[in-house]
PDB file of N, CA and C in Angstrom:
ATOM      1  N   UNK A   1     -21.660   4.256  -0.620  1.00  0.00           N
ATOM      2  CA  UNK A   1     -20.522   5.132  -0.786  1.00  0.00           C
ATOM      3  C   UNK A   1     -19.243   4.333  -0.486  1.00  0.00           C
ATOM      4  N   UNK A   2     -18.180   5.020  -1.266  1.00  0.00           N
ATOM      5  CA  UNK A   2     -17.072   3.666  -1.295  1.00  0.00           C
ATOM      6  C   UNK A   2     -15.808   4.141  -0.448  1.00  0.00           C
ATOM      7  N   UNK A   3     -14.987   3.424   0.077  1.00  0.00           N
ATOM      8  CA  UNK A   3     -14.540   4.508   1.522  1.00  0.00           C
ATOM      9  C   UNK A   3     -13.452   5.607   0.437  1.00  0.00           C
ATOM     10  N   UNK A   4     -13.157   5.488  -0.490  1.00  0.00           N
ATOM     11  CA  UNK A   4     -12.370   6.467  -1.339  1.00  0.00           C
ATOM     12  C   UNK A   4     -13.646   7.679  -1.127  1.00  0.00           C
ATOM     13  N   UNK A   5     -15.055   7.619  -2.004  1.00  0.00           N
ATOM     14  CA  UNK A   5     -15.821   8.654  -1.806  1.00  0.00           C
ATOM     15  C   UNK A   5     -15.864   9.629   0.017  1.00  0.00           C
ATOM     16  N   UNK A   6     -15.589   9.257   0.797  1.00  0.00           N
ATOM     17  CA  UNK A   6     -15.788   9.898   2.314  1.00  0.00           C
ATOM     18  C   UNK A   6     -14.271  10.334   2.372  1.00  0.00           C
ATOM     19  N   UNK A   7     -13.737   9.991   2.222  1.00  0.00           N
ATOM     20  CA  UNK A   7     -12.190  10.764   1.826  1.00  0.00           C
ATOM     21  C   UNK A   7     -12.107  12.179   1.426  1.00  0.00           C
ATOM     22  N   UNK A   8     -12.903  12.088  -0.020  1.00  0.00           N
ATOM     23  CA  UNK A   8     -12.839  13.223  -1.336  1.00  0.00           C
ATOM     24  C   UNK A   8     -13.889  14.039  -0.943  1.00  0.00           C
ATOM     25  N   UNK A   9     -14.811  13.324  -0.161  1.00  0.00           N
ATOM     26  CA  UNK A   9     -15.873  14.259   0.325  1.00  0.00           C
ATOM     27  C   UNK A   9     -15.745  14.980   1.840  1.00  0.00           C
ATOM     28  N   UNK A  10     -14.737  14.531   2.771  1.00  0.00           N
ATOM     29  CA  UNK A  10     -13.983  15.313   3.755  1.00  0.00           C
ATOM     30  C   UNK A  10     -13.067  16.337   3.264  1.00  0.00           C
ATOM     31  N   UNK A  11     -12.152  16.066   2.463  1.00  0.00           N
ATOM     32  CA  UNK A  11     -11.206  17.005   1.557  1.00  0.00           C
ATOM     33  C   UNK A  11     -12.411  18.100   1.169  1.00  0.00           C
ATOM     34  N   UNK A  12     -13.305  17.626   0.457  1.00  0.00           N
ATOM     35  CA  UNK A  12     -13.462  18.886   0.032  1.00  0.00           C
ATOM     36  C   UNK A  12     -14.846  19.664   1.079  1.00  0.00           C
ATOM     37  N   UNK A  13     -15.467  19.114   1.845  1.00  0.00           N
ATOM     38  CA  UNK A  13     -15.990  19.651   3.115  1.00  0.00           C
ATOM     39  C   UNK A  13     -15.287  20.866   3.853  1.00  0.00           C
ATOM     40  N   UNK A  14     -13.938  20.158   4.544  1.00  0.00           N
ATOM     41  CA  UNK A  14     -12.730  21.098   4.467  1.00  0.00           C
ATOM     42  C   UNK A  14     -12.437  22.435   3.912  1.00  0.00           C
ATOM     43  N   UNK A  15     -12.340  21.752   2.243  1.00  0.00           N
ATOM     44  CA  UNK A  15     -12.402  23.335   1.770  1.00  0.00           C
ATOM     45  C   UNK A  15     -13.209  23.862   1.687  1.00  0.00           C
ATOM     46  N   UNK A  16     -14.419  23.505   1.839  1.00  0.00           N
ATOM     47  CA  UNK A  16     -15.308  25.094   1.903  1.00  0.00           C
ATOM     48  C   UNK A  16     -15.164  25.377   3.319  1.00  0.00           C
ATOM     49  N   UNK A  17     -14.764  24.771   4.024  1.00  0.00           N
ATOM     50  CA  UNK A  17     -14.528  25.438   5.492  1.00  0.00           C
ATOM     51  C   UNK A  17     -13.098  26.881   5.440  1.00  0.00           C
ATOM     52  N   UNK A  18     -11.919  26.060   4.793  1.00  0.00           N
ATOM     53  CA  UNK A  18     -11.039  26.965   4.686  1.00  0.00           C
ATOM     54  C   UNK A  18     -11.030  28.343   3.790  1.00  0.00           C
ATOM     55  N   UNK A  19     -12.247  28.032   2.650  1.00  0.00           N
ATOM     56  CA  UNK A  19     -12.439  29.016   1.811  1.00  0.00           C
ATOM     57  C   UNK A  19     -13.393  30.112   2.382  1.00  0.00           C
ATOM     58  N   UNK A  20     -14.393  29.827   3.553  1.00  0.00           N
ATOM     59  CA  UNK A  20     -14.969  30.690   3.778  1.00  0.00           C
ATOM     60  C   UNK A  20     -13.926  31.533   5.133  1.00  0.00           C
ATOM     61  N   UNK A  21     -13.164  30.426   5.264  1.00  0.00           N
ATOM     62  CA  UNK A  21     -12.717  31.414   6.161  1.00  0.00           C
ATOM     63  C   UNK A  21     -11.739  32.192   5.881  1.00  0.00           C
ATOM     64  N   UNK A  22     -11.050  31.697   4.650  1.00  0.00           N
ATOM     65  CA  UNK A  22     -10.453  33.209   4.166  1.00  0.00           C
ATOM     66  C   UNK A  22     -10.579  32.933   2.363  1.00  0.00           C
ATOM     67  N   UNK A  23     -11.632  34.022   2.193  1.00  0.00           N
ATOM     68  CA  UNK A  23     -11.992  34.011   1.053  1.00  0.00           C
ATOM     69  C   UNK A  23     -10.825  34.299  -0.409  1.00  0.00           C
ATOM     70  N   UNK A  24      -9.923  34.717   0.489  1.00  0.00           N
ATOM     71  CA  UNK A  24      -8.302  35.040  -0.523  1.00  0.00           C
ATOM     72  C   UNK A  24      -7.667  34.355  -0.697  1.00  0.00           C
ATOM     73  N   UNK A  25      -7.977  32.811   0.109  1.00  0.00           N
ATOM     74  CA  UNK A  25      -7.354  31.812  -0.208  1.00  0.00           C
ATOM     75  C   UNK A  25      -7.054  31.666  -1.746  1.00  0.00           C
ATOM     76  N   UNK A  26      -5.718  30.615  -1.521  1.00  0.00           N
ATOM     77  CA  UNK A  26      -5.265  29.985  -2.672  1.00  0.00           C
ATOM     78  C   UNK A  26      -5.090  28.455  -2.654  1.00  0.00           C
ATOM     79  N   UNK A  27      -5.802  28.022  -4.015  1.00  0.00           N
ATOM     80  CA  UNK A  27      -5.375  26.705  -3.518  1.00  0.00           C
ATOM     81  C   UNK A  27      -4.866  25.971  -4.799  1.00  0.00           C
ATOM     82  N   UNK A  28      -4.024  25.165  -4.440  1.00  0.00           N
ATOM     83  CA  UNK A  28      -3.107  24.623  -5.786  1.00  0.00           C
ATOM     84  C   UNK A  28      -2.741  22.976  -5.371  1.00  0.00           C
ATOM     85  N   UNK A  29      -2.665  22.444  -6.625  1.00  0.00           N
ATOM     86  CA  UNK A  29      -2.441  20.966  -6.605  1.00  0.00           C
ATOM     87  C   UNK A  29      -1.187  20.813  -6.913  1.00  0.00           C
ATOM     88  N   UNK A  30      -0.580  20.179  -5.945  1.00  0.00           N
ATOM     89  CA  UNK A  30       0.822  20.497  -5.951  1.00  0.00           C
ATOM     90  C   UNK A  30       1.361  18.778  -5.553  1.00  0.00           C
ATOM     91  N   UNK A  31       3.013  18.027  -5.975  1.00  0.00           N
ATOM     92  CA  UNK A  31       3.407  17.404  -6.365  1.00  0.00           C
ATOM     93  C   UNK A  31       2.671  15.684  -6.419  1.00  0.00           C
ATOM     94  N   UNK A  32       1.919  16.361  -7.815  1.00  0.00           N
ATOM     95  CA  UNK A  32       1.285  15.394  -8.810  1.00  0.00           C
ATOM     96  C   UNK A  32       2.382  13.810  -9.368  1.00  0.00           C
ATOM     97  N   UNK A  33       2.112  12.972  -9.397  1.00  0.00           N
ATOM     98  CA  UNK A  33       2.803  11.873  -9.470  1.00  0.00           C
ATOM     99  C   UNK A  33       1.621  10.685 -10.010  1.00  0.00           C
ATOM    100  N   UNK A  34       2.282   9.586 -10.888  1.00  0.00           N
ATOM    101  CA  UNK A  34       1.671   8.709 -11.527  1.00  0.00           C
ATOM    102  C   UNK A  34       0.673   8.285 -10.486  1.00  0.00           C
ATOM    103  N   UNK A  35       1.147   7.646  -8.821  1.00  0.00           N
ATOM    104  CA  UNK A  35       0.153   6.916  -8.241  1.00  0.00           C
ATOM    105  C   UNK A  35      -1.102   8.218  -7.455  1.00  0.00           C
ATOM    106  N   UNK A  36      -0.501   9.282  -8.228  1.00  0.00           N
ATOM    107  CA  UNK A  36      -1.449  10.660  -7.441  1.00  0.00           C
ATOM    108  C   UNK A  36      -1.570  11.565  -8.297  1.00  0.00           C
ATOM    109  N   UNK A  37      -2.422  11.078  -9.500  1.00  0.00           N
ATOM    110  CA  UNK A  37      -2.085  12.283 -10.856  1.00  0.00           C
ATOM    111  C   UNK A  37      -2.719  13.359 -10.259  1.00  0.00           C
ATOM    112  N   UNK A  38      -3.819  13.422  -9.483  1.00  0.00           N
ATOM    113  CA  UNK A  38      -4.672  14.559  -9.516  1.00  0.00           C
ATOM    114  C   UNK A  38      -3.645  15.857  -7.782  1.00  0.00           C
ATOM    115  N   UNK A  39      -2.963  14.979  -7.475  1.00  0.00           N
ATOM    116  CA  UNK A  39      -1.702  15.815  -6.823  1.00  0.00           C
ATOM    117  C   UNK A  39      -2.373  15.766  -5.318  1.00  0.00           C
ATOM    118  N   UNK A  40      -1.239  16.748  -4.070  1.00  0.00           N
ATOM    119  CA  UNK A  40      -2.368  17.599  -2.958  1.00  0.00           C
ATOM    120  C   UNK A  40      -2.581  18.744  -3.352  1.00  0.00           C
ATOM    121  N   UNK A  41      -3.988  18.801  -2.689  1.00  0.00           N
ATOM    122  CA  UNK A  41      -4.536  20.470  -2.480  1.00  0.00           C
ATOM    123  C   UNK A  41      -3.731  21.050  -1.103  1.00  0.00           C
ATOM    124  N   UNK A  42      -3.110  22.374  -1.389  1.00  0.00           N
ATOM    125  CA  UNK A  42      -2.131  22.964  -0.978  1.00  0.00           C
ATOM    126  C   UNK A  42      -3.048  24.761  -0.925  1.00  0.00           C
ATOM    127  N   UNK A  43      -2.923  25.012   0.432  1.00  0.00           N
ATOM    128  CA  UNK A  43      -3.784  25.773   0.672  1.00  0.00           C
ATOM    129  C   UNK A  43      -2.786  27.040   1.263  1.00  0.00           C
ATOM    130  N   UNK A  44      -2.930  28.304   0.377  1.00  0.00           N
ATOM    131  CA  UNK A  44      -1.845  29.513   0.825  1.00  0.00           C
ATOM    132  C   UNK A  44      -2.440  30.802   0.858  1.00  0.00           C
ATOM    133  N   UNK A  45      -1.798  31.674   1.477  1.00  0.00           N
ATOM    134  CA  UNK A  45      -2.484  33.416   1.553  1.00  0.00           C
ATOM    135  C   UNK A  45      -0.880  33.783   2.557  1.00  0.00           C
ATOM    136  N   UNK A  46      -0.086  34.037   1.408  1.00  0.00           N
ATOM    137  CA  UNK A  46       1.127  35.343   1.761  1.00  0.00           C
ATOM    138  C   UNK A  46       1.983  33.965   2.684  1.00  0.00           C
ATOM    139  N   UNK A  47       1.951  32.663   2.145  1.00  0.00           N
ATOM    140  CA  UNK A  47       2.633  31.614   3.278  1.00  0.00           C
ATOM    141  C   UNK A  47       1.461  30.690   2.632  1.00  0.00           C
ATOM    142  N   UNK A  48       2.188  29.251   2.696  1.00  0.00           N
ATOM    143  CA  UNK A  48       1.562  28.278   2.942  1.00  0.00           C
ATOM    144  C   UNK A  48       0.502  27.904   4.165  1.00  0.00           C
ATOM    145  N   UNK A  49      -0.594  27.667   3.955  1.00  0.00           N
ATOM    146  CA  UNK A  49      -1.520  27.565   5.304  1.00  0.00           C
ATOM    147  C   UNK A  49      -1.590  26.008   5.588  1.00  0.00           C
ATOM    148  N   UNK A  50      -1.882  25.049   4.918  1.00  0.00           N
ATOM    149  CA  UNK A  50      -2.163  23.716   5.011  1.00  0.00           C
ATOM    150  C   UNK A  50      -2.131  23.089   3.750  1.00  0.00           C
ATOM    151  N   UNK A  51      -2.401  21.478   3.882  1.00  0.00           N
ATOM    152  CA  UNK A  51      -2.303  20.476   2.457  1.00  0.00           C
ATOM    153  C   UNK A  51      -3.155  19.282   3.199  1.00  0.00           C
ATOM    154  N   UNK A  52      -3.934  18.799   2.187  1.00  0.00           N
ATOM    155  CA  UNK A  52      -5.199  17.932   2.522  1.00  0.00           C
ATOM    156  C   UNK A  52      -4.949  16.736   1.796  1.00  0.00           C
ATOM    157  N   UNK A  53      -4.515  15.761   2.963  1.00  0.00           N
ATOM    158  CA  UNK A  53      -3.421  14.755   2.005  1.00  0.00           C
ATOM    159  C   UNK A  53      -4.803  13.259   2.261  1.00  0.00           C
ATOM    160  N   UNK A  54      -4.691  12.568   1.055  1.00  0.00           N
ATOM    161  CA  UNK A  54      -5.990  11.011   1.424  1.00  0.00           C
ATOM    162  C   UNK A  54      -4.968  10.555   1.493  1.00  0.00           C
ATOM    163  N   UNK A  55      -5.302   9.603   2.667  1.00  0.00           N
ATOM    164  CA  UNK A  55      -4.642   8.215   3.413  1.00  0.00           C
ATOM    165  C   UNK A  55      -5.325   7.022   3.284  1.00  0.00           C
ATOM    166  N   UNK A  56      -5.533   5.843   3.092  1.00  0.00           N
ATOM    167  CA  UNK A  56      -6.010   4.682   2.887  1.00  0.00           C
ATOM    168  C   UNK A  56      -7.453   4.988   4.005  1.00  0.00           C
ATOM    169  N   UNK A  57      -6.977   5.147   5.262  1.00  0.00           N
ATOM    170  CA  UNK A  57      -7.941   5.088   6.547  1.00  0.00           C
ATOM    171  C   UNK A  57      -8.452   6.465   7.108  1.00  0.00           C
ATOM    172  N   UNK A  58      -7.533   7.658   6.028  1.00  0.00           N
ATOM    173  CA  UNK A  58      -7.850   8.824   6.834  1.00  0.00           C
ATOM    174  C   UNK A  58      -7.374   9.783   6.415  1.00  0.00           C
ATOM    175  N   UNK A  59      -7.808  10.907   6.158  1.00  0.00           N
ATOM    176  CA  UNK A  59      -7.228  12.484   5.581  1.00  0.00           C
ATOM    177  C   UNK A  59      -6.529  12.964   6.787  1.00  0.00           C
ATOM    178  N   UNK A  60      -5.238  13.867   6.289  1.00  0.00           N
ATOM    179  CA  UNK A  60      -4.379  14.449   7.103  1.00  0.00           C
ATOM    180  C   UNK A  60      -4.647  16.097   6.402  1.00  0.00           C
ATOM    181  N   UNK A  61      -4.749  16.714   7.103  1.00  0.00           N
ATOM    182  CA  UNK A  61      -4.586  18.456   7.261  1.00  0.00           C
ATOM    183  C   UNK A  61      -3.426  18.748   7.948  1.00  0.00           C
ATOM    184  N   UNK A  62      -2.270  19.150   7.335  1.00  0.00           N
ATOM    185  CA  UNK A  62      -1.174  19.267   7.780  1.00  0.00           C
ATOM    186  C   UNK A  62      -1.029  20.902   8.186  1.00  0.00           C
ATOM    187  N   UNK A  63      -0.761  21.685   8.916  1.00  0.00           N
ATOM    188  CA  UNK A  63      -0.542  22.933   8.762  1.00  0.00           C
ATOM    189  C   UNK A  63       0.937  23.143   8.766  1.00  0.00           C
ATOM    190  N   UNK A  64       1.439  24.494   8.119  1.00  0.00           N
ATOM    191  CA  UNK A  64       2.933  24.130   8.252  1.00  0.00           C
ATOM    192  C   UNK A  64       3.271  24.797   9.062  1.00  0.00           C
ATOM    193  N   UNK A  65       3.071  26.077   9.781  1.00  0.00           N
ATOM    194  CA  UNK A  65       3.570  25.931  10.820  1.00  0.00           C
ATOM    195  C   UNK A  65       2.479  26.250  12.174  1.00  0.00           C
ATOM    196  N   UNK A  66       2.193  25.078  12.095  1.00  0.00           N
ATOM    197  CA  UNK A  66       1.117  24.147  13.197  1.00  0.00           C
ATOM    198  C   UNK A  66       1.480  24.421  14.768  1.00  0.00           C
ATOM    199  N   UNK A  67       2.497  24.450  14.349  1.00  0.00           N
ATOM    200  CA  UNK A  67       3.575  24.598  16.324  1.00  0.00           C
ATOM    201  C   UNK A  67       3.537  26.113  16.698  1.00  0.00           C
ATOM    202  N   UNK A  68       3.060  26.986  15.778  1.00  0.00           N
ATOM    203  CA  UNK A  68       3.193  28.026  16.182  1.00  0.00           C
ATOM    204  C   UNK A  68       1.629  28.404  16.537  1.00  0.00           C
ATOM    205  N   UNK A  69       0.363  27.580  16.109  1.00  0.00           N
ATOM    206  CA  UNK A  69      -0.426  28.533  16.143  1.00  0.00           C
ATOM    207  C   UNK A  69      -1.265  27.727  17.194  1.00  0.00           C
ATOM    208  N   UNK A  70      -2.330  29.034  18.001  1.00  0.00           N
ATOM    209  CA  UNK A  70      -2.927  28.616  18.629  1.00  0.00           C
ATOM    210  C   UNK A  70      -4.086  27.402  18.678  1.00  0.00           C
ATOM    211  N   UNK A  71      -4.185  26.651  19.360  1.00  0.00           N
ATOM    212  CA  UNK A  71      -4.967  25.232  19.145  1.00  0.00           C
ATOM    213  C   UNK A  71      -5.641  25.192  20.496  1.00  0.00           C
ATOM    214  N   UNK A  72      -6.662  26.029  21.125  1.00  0.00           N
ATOM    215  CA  UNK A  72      -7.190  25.892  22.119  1.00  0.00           C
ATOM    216  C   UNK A  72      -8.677  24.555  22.347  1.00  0.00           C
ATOM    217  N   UNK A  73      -9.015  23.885  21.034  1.00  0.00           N
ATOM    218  CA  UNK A  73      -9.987  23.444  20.724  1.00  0.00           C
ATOM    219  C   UNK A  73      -9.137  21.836  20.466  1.00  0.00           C
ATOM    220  N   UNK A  74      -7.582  21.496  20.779  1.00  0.00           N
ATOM    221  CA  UNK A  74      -6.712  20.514  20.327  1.00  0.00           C
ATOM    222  C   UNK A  74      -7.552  19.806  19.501  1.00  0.00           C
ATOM    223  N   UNK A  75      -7.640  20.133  18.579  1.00  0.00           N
ATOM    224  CA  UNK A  75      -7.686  19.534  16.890  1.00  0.00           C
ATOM    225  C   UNK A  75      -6.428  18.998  16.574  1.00  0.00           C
ATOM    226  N   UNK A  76      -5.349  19.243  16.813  1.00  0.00           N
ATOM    227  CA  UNK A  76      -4.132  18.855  16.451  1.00  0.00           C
ATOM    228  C   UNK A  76      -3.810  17.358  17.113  1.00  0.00           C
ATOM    229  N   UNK A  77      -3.788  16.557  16.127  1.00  0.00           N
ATOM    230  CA  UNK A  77      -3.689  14.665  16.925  1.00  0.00           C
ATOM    231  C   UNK A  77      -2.509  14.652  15.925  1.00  0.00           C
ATOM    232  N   UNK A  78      -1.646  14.784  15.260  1.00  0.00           N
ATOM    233  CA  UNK A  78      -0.343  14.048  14.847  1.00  0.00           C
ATOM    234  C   UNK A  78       0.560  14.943  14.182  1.00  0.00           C
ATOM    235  N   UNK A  79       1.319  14.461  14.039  1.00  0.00           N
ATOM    236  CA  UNK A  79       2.969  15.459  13.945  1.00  0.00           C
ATOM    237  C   UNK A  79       3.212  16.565  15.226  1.00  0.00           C
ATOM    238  N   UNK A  80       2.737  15.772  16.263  1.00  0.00           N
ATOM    239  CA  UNK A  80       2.625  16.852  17.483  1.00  0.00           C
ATOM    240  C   UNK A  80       4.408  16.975  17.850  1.00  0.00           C
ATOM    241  N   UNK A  81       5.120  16.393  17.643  1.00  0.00           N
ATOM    242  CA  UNK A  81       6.109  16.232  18.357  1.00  0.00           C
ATOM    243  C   UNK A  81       7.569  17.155  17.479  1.00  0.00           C
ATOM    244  N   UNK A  82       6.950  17.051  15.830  1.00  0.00           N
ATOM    245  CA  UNK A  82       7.781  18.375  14.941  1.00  0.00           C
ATOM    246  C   UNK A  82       7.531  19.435  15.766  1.00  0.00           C
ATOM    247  N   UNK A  83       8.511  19.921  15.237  1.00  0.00           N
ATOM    248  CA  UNK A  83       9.070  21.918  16.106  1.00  0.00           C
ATOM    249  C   UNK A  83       8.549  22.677  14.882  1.00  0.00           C
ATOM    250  N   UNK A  84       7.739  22.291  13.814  1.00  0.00           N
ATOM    251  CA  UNK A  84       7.311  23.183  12.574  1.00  0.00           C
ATOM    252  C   UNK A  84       5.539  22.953  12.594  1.00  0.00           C
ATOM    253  N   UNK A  85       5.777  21.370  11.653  1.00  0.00           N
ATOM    254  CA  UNK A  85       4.085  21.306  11.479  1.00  0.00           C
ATOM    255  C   UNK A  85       3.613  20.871  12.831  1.00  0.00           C
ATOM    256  N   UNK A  86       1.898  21.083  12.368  1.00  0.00           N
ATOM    257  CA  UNK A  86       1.183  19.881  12.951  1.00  0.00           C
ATOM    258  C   UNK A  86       0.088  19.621  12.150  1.00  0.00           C
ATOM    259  N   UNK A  87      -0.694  18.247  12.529  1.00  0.00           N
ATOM    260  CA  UNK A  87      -1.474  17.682  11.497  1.00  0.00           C
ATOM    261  C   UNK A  87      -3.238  17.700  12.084  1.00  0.00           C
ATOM    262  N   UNK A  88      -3.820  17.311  11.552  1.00  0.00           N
ATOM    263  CA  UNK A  88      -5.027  17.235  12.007  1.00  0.00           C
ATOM    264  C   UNK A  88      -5.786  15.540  11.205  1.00  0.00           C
ATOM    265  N   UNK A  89      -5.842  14.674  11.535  1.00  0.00           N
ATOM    266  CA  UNK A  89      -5.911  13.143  11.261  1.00  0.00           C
ATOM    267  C   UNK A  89      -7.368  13.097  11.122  1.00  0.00           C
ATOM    268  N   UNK A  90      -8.460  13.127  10.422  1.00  0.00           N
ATOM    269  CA  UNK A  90      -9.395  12.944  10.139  1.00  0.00           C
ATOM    270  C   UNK A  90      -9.689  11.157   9.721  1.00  0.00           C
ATOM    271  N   UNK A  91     -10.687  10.569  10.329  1.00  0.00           N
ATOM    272  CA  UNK A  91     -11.200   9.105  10.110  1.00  0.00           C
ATOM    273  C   UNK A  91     -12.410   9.174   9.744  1.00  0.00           C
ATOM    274  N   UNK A  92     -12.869   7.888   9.072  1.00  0.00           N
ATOM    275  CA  UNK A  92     -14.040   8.247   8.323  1.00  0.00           C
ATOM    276  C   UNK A  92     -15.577   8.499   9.963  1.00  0.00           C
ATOM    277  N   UNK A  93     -16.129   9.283   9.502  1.00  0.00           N
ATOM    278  CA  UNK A  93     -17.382   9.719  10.177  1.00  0.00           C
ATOM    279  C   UNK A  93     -17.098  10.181  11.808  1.00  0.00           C
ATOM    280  N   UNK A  94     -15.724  11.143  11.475  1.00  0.00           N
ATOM    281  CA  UNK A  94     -15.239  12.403  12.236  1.00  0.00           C
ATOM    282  C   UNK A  94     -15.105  13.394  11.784  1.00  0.00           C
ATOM    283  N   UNK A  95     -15.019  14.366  12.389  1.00  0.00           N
ATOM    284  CA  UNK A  95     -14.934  16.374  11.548  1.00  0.00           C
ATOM    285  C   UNK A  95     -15.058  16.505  13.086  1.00  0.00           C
ATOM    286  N   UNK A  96     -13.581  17.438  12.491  1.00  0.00           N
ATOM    287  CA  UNK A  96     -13.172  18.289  13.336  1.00  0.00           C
ATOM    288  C   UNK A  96     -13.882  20.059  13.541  1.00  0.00           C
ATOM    289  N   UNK A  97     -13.932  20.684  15.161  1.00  0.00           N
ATOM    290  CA  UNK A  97     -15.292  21.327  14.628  1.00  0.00           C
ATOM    291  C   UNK A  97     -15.014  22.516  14.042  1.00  0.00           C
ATOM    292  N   UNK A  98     -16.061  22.453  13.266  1.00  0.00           N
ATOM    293  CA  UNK A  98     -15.743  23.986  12.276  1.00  0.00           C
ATOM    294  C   UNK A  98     -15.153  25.427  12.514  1.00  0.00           C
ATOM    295  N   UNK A  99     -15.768  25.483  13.503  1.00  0.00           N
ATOM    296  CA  UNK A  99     -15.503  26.684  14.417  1.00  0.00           C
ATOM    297  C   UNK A  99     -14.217  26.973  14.564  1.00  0.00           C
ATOM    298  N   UNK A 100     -13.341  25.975  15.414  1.00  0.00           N
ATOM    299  CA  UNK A 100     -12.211  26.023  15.617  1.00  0.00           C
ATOM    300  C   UNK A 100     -11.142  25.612  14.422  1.00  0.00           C
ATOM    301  N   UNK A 101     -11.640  24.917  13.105  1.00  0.00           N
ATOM    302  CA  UNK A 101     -10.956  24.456  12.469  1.00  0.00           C
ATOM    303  C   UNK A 101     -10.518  25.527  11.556  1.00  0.00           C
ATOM    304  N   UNK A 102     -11.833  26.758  11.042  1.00  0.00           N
ATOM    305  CA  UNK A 102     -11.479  28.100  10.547  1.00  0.00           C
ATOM    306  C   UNK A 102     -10.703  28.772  11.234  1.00  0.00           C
ATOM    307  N   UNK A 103     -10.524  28.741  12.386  1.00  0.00           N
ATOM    308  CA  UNK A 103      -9.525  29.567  13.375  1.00  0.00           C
ATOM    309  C   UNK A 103      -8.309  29.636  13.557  1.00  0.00           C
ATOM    310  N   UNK A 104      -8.009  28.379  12.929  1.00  0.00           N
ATOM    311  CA  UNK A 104      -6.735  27.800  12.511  1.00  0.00           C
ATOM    312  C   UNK A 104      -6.566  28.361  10.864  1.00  0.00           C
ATOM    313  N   UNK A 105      -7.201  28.393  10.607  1.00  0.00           N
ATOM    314  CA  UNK A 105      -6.939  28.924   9.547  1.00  0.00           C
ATOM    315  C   UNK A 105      -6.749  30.417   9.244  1.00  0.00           C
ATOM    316  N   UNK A 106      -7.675  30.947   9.954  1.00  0.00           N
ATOM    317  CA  UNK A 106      -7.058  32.752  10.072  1.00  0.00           C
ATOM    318  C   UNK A 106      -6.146  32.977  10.649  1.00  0.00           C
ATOM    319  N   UNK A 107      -5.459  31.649  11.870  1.00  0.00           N
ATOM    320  CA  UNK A 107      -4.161  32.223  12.327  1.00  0.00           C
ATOM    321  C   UNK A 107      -3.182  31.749  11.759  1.00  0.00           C
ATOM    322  N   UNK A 108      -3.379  30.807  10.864  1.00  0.00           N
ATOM    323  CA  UNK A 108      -2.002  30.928  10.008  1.00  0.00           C
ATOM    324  C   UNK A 108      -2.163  31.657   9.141  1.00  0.00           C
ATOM    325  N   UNK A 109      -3.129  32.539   8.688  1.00  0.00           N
ATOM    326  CA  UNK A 109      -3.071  33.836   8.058  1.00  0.00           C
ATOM    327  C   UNK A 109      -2.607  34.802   8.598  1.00  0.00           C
ATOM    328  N   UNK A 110      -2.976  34.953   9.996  1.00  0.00           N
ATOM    329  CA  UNK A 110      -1.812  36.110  10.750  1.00  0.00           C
ATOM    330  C   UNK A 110      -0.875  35.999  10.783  1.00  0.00           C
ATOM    331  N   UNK A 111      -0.230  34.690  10.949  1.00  0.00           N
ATOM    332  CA  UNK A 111       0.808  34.365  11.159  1.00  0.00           C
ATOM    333  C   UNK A 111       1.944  34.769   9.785  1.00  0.00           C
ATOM    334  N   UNK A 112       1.104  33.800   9.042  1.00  0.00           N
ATOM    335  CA  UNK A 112       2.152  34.616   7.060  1.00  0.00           C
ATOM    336  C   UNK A 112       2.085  36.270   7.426  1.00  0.00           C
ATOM    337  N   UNK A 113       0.705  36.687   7.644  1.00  0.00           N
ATOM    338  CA  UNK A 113       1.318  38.489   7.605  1.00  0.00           C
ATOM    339  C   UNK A 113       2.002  39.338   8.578  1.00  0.00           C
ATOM    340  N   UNK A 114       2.276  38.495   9.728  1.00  0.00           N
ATOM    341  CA  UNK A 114       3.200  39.070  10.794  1.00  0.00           C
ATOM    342  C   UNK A 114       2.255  39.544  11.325  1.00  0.00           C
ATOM    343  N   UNK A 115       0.943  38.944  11.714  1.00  0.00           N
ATOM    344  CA  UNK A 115      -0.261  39.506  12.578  1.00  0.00           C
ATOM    345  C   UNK A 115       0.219  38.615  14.105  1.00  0.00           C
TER     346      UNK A 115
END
């Protein structure tokens, strides 16, 4: 497996994590560019929830607003220091745990609906 394949195969691990946890998800490939035709996956329900960006060494899960939501399981390792996002830095043959990583994800679903 070629380290591009453990990338594309965390990205999309991920999303079935985020899709089961909210099945209303939306997800869209969003600003597509020559060195990135196929774009990021951009993950929303009533608000942007996250974007699942490949890095040479490592996928980033950005949430956008990361600073607001609860992280009792600190999954959150970068953009800690923005007053908006935060990120979640994935390296090859790490995962972050499921449990808590859906949890993050229903609370930035509360969060878009004023829950």
């Amino acid at each position: 497996m070629t380290s591009t394949d453990w990338r594309q195969a965390k990205v999309d691990e991920l999303r079935r994590l985020i899709e089961a946890a909210d099945p209303d998800v939306v997800e869209e490939q969003k600003w597509k560019k020559a060195s990135n035709p196929d774009g990021v996956p951009l993950w929303s329900h009533d608000g942007m929830i996250c974007t699942g960006e490949i890095y040479k060494d490592y996928v980033k899960f950005t949430f956008a607003k990361g600073a607001s939501l609860p992280d009792p399981a600190h999954l959150f390792n970068s953009s800690l220091e923005g007053k908006t996002r935060r990120a979640i830095d994935i390296r090859e043959g790490e995962m972050p745990d499921p449990e808590a990583f859906q949890a993050l994800v229903r609370a930035a679903v509360d969060l878009n609906q004023g829950r």
